[in-house]
PDB file of N, CA and C in Angstrom:
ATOM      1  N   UNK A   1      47.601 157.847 185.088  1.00  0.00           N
ATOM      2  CA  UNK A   1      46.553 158.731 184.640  1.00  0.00           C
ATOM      3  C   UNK A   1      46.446 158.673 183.134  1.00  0.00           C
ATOM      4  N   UNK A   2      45.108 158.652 182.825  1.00  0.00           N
ATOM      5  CA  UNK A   2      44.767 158.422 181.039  1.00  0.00           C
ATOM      6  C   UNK A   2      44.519 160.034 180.327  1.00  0.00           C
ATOM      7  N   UNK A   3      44.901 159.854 179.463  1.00  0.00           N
ATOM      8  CA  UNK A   3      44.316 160.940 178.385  1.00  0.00           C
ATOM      9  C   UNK A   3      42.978 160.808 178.246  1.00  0.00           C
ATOM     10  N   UNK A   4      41.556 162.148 179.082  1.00  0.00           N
ATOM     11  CA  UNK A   4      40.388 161.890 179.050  1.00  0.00           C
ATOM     12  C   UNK A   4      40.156 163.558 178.385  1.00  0.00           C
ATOM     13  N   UNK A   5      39.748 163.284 177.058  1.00  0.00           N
ATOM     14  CA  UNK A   5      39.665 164.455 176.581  1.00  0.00           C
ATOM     15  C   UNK A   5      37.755 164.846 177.125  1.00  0.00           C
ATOM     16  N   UNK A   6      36.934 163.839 177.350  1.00  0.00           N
ATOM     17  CA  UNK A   6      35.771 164.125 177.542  1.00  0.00           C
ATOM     18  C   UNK A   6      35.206 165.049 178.928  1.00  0.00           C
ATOM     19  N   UNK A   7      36.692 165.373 179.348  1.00  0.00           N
ATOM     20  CA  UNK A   7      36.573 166.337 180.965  1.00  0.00           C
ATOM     21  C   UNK A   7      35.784 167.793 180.362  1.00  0.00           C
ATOM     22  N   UNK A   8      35.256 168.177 181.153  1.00  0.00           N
ATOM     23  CA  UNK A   8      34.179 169.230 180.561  1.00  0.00           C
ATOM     24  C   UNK A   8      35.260 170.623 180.590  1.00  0.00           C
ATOM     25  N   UNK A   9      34.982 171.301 180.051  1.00  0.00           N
ATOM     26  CA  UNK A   9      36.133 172.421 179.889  1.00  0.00           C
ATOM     27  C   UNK A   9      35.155 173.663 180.710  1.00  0.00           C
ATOM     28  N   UNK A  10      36.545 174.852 181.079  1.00  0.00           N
ATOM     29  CA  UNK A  10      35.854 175.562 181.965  1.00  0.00           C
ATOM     30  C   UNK A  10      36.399 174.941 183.192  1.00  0.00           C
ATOM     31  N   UNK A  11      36.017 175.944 184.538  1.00  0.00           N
ATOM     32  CA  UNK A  11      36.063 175.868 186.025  1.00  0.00           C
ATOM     33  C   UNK A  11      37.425 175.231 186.390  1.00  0.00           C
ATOM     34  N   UNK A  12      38.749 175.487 185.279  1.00  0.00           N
ATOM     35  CA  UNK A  12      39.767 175.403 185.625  1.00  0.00           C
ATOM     36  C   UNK A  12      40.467 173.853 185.305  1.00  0.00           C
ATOM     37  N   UNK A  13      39.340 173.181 184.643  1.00  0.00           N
ATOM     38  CA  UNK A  13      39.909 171.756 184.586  1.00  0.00           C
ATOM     39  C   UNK A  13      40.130 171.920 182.955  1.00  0.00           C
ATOM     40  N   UNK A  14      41.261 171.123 182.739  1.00  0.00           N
ATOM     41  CA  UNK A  14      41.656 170.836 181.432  1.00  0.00           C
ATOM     42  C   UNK A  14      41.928 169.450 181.014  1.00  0.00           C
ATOM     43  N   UNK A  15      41.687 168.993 180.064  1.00  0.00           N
ATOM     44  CA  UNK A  15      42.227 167.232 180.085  1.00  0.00           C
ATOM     45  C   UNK A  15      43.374 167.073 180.493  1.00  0.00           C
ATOM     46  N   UNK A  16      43.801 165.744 180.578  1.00  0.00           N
ATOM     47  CA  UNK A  16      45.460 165.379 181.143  1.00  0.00           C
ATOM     48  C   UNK A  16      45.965 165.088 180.708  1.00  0.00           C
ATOM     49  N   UNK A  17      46.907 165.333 179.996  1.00  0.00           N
ATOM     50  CA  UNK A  17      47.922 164.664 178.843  1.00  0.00           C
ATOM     51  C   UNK A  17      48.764 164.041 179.897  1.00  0.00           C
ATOM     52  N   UNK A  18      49.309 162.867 178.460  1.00  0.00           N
ATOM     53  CA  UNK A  18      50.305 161.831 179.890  1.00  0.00           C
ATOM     54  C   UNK A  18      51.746 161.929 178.551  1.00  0.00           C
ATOM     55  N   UNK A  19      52.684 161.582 178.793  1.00  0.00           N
ATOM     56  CA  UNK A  19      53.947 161.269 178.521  1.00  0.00           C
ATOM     57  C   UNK A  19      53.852 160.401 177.358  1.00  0.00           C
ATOM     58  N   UNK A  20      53.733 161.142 175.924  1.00  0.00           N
ATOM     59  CA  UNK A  20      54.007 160.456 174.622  1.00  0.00           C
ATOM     60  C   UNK A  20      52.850 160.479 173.900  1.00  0.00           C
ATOM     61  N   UNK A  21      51.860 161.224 174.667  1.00  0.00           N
ATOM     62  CA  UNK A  21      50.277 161.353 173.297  1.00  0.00           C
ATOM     63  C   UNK A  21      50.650 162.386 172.849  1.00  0.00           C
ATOM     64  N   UNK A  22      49.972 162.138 171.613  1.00  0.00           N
ATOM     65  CA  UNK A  22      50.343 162.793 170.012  1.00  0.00           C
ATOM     66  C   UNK A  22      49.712 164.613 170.315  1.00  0.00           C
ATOM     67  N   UNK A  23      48.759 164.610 171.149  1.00  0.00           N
ATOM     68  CA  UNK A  23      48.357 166.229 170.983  1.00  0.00           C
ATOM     69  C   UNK A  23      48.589 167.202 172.451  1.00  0.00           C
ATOM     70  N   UNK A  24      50.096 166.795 172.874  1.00  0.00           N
ATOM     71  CA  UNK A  24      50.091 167.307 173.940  1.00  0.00           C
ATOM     72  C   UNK A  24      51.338 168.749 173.468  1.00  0.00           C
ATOM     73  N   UNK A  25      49.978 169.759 173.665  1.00  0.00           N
ATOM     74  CA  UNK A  25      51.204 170.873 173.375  1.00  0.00           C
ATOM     75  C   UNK A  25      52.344 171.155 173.797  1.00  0.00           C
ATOM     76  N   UNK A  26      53.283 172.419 173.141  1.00  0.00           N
ATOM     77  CA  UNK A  26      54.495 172.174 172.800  1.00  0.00           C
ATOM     78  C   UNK A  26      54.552 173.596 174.388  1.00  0.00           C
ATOM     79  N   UNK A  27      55.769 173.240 175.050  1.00  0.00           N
ATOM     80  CA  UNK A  27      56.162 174.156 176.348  1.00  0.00           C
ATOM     81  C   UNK A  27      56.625 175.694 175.702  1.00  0.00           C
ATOM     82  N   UNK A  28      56.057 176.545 176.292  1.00  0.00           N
ATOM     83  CA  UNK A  28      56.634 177.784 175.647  1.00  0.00           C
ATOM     84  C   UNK A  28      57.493 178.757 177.012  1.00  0.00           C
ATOM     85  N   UNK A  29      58.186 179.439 177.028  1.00  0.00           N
ATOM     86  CA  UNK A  29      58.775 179.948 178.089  1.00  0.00           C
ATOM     87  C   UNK A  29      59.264 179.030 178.571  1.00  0.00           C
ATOM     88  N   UNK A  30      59.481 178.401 178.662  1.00  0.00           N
ATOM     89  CA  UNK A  30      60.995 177.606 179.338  1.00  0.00           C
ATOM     90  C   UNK A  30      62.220 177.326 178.934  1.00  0.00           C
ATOM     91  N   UNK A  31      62.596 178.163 179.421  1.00  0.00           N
ATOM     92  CA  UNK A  31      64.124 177.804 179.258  1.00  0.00           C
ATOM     93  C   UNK A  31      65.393 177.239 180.215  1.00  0.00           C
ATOM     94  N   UNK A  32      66.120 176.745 180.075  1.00  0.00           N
ATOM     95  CA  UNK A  32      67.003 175.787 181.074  1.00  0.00           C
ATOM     96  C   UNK A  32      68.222 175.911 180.218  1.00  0.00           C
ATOM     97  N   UNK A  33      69.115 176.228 181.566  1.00  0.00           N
ATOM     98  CA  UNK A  33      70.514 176.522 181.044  1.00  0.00           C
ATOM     99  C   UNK A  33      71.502 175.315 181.881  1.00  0.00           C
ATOM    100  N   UNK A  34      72.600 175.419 181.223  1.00  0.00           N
ATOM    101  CA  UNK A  34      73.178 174.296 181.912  1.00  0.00           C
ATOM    102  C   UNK A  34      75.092 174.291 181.650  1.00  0.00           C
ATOM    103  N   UNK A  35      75.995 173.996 182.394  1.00  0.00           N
ATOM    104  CA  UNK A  35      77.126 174.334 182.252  1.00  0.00           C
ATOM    105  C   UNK A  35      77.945 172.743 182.511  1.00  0.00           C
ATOM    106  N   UNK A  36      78.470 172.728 182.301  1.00  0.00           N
ATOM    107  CA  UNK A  36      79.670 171.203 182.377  1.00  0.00           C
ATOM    108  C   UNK A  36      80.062 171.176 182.973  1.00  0.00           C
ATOM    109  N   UNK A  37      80.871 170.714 183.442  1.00  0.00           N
ATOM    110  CA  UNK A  37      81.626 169.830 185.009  1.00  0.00           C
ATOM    111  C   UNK A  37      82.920 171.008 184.570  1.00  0.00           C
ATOM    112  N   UNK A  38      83.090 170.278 182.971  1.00  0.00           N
ATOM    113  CA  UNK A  38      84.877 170.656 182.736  1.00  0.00           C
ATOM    114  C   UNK A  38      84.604 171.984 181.995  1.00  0.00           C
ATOM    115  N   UNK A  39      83.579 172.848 182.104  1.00  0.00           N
ATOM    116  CA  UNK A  39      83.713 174.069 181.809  1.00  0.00           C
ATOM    117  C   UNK A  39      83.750 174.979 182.932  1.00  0.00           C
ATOM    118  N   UNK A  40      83.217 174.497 184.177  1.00  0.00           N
ATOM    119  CA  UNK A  40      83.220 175.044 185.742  1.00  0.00           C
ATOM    120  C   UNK A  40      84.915 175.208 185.952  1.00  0.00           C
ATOM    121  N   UNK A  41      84.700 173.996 186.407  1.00  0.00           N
ATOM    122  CA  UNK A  41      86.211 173.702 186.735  1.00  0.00           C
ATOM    123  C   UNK A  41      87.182 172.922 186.152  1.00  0.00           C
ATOM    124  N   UNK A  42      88.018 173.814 185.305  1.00  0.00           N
ATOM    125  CA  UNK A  42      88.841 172.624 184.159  1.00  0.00           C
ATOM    126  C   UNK A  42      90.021 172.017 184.641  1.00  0.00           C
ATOM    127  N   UNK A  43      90.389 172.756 186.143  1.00  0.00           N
ATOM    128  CA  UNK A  43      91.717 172.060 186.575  1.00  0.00           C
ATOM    129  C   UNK A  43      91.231 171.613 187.843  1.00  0.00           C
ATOM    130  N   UNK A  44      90.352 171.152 187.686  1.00  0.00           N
ATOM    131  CA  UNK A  44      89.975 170.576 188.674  1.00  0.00           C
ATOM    132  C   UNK A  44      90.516 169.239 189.212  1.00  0.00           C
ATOM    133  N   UNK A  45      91.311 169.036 190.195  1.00  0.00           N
ATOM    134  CA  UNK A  45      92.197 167.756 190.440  1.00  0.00           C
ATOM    135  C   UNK A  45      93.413 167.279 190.003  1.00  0.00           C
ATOM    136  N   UNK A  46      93.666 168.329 189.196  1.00  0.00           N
ATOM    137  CA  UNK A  46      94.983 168.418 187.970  1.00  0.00           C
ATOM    138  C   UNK A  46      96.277 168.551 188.691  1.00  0.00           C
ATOM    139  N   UNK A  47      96.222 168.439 189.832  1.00  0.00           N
ATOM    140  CA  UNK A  47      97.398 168.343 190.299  1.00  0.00           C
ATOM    141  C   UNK A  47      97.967 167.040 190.571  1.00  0.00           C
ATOM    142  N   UNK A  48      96.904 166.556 191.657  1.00  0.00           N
ATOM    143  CA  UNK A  48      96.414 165.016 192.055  1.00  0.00           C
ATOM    144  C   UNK A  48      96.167 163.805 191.324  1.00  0.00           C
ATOM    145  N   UNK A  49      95.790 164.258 190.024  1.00  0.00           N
ATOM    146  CA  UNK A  49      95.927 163.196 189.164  1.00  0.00           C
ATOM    147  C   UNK A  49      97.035 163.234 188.304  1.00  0.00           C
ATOM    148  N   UNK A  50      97.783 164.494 187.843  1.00  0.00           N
ATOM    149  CA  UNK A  50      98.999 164.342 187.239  1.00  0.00           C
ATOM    150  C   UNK A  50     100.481 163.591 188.087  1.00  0.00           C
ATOM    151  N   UNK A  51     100.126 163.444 189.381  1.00  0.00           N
ATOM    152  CA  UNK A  51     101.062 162.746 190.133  1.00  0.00           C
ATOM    153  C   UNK A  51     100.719 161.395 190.058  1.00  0.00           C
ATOM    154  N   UNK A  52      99.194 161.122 189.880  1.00  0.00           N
ATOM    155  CA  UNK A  52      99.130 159.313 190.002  1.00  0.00           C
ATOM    156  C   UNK A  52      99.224 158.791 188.786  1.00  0.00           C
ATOM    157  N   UNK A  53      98.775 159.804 187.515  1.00  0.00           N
ATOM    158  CA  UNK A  53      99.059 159.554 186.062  1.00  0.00           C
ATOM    159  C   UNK A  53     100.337 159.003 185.976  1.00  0.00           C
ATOM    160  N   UNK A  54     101.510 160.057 186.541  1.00  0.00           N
ATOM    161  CA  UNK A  54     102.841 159.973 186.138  1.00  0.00           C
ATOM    162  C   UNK A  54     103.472 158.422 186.551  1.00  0.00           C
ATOM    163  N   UNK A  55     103.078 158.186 188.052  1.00  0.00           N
ATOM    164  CA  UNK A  55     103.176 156.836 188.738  1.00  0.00           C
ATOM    165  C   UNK A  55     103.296 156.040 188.034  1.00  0.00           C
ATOM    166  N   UNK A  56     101.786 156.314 187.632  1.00  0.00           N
ATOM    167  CA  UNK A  56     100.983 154.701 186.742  1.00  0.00           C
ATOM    168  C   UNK A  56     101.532 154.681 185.390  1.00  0.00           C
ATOM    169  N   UNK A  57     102.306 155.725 184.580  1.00  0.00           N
ATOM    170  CA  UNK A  57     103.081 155.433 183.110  1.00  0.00           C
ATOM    171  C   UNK A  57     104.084 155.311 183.454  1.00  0.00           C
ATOM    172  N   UNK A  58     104.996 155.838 184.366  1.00  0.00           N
ATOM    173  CA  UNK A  58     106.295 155.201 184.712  1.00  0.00           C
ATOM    174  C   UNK A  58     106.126 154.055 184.919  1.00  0.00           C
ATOM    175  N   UNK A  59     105.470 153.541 186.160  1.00  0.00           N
ATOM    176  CA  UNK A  59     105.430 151.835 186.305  1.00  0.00           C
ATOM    177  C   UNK A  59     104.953 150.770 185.052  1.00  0.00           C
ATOM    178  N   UNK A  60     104.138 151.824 184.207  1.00  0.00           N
ATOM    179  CA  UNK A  60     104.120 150.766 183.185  1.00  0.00           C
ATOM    180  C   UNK A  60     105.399 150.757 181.993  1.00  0.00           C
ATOM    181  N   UNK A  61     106.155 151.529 182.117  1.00  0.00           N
ATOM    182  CA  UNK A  61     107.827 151.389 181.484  1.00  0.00           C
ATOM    183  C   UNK A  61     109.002 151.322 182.238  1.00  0.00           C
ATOM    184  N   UNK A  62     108.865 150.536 183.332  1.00  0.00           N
ATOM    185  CA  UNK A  62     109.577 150.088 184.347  1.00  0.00           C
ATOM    186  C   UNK A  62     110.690 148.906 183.970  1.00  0.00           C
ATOM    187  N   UNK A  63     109.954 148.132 183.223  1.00  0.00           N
ATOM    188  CA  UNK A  63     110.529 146.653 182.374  1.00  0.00           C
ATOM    189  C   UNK A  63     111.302 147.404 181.394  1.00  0.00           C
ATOM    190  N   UNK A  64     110.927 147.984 180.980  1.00  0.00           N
ATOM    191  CA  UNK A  64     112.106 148.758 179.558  1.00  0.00           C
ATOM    192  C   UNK A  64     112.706 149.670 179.422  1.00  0.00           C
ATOM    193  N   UNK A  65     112.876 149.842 180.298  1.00  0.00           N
ATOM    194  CA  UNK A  65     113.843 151.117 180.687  1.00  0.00           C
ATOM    195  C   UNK A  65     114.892 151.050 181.615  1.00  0.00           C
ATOM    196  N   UNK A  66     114.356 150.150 182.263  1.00  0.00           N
ATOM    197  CA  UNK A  66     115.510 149.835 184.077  1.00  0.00           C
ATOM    198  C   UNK A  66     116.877 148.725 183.195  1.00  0.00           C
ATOM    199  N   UNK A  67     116.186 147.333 182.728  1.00  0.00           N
ATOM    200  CA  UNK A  67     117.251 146.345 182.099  1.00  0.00           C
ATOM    201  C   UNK A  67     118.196 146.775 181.622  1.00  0.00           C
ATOM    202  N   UNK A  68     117.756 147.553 180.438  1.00  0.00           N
ATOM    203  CA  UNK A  68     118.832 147.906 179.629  1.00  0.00           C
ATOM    204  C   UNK A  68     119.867 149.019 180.260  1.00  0.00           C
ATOM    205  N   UNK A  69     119.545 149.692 181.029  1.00  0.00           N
ATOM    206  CA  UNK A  69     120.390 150.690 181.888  1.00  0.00           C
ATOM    207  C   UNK A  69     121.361 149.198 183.519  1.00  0.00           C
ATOM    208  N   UNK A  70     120.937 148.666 183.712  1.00  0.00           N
ATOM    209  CA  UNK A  70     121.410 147.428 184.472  1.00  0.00           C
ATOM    210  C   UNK A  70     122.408 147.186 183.477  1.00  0.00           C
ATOM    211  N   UNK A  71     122.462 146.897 182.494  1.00  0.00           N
ATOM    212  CA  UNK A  71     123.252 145.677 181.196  1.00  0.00           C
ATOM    213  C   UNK A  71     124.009 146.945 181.574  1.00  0.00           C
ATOM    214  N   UNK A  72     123.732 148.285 180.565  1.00  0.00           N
ATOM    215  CA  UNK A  72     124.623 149.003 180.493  1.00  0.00           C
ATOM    216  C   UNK A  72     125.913 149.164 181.464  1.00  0.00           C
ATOM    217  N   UNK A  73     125.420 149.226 182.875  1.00  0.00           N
ATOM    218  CA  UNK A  73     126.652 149.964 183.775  1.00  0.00           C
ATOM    219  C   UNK A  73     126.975 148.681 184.187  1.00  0.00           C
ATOM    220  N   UNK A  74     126.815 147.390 184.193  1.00  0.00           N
ATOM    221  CA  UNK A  74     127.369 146.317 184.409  1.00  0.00           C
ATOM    222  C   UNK A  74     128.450 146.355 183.276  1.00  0.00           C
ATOM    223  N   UNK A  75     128.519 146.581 182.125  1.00  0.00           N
ATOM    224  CA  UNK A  75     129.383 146.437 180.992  1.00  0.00           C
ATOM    225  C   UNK A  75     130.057 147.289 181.466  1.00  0.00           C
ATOM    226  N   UNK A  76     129.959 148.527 181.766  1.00  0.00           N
ATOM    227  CA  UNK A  76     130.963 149.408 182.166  1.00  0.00           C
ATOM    228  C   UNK A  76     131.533 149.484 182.917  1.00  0.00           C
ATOM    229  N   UNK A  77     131.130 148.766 184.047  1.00  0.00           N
ATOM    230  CA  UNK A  77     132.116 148.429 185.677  1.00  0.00           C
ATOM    231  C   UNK A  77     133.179 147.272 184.924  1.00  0.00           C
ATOM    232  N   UNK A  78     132.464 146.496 184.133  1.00  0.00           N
ATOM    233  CA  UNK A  78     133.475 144.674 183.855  1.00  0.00           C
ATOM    234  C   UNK A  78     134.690 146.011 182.993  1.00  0.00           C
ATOM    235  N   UNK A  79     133.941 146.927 182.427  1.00  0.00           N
ATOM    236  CA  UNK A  79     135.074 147.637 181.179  1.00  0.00           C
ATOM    237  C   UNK A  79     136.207 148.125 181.648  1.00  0.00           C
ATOM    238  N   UNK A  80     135.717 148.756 183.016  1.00  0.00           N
ATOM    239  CA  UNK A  80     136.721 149.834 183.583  1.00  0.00           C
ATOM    240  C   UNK A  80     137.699 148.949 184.654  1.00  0.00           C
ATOM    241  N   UNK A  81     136.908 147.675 185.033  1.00  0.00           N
ATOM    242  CA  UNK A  81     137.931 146.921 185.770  1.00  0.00           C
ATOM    243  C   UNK A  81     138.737 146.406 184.904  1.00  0.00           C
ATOM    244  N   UNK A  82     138.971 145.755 183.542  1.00  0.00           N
ATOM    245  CA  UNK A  82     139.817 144.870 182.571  1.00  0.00           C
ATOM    246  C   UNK A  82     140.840 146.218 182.050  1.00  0.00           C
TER     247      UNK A  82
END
């Protein structure tokens, strides 16, 4: 639909403004409210994901943490047997 300002005014018809012409007035009374996901519900899943969080950072310090505790009590079994 075009912007036809030549529509005769009166009997309820008004021209048609379309999406981005320069003289399409400004909305008055409207207002729209709106709330966030994480302002609704902030613990939302916080249980469920702090268990797969924990998973997934332990397993990613799995390599550096396990070896050196291996070395360790191996030294200490060879220690306590000599």
């Amino acid at each position: 639909m075009e912007y036809n300002e030549n529509l005769p005014k009166g009997l309820g018809r008004e021209p048609v403004y379309c999406w981005g012409h320069k003289n399409v007035p400004k909305q008055v009374g409207i207002t729209s409210y709106t709330l966030s996901p994480n302002r609704s519900r902030p613990m939302a899943h916080a249980f469920h994901r702090a268990i797969f969080n924990t998973f997934r950072r332990s397993k990613a310090q799995f390599l550096y943490v396990v070896p050196p505790f291996v070395v360790a009590w191996l030294l200490m079994s060879w220690a306590n047997q000599r």
